[in-house]
Protein backbone atom coordinates (compact mmCIF):
# COMPACT_ATOMS: atom_id res chain seq x y z
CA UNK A 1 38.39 -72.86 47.00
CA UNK A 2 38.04 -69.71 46.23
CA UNK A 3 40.60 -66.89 45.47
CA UNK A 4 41.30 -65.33 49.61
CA UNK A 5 41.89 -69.36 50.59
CA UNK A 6 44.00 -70.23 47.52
CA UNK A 7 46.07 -67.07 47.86
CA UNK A 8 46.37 -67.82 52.02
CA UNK A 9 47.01 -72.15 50.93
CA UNK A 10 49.70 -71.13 48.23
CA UNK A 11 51.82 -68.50 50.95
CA UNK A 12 51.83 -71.29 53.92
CA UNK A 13 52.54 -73.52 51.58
CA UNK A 14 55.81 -71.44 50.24
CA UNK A 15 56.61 -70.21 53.56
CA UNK A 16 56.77 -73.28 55.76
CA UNK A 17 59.19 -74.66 52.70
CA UNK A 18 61.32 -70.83 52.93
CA UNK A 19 63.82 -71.03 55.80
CA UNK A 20 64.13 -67.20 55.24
CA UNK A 21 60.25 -66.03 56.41
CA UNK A 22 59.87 -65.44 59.76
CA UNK A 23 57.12 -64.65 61.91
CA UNK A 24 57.03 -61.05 61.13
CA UNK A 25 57.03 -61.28 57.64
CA UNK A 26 53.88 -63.86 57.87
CA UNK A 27 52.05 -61.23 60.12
CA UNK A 28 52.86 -58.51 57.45
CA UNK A 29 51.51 -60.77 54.77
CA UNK A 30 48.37 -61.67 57.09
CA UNK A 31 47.45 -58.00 57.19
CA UNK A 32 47.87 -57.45 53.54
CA UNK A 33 45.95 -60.10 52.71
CA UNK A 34 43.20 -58.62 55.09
CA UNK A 35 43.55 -54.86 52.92
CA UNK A 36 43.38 -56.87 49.95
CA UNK A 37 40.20 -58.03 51.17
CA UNK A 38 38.68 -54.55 52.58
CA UNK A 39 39.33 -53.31 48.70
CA UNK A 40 37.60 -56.12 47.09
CA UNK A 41 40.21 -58.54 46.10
CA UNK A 42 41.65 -55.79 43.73
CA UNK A 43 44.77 -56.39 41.82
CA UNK A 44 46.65 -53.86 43.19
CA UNK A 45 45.57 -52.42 46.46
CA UNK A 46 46.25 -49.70 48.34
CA UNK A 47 48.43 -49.44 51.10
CA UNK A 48 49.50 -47.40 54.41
CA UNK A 49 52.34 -47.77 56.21
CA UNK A 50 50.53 -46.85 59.32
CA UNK A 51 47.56 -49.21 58.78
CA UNK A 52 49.84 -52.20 58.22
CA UNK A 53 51.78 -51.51 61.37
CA UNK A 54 49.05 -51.10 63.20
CA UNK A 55 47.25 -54.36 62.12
CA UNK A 56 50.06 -56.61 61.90
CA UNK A 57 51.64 -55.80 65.52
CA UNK A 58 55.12 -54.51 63.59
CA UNK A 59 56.06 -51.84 66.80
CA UNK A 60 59.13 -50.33 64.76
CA UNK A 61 59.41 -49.03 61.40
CA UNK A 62 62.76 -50.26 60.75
CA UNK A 63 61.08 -53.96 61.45
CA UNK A 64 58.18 -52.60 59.37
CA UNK A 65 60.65 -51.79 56.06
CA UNK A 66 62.63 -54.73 56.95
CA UNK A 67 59.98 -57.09 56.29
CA UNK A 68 58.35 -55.29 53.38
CA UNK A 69 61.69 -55.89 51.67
CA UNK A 70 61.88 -59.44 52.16
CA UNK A 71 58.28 -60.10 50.99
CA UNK A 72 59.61 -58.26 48.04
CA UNK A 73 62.80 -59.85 47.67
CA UNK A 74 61.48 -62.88 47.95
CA UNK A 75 58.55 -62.63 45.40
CA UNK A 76 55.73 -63.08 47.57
CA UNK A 77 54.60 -59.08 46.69
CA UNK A 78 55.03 -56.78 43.89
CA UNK A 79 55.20 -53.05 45.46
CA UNK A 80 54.84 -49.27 44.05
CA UNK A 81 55.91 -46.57 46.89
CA UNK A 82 54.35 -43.32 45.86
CA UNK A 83 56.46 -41.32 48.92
CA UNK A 84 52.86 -39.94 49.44
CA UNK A 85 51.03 -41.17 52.69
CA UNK A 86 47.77 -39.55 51.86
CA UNK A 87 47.68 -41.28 48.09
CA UNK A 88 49.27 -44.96 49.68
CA UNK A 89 51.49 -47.10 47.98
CA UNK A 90 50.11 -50.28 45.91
CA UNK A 91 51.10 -53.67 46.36
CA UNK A 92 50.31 -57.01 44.21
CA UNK A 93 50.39 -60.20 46.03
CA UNK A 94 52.04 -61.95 43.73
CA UNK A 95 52.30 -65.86 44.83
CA UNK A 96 53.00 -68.38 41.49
């Protein structure tokens, strides 16, 4: 299996079993995983609010933050703001 699949297998798997991820949150995740693959499968990739938004259907950013926090919260991403939007942020996906 390689690394994209195992990463994708290992976040259902943890997220069916997490009553607190919702359908949001797995459509944020979906698009990072999809930037993660656009920058090579880099540790740490770059990141837009904008872009995510865009690709995983968030409407609001209040929903957009929300969700970001949760993924944090709950350990499924490591994140670095840099408060810059032409620089990104980074983020780690960072399932056990």
């Amino acid at each position: 299996m390689d690394n994209v699949s195992l990463k994708l297998a290992r976040f259902i798997k943890c997220a069916v079993s997490d009553e607190r991820i919702g359908r949001t949150q797995l459509s944020l995740y979906i698009a990072l995983l999809h930037c993660w693959l656009e920058q090579n499968c880099e540790e740490k990739i770059k990141i837009t609010r904008k872009l995510l938004m865009k690709q995983s259907k968030i409407p609001a950013i209040s929903t957009y933050h929300r969700c970001l926090k949760k993924l944090i919260l709950f350990g499924y991403i490591e994140y670095e703001p840099s408060f810059d939007h032409y620089k990104g942020s980074k983020v780690k996906i960072a399932i056990k």
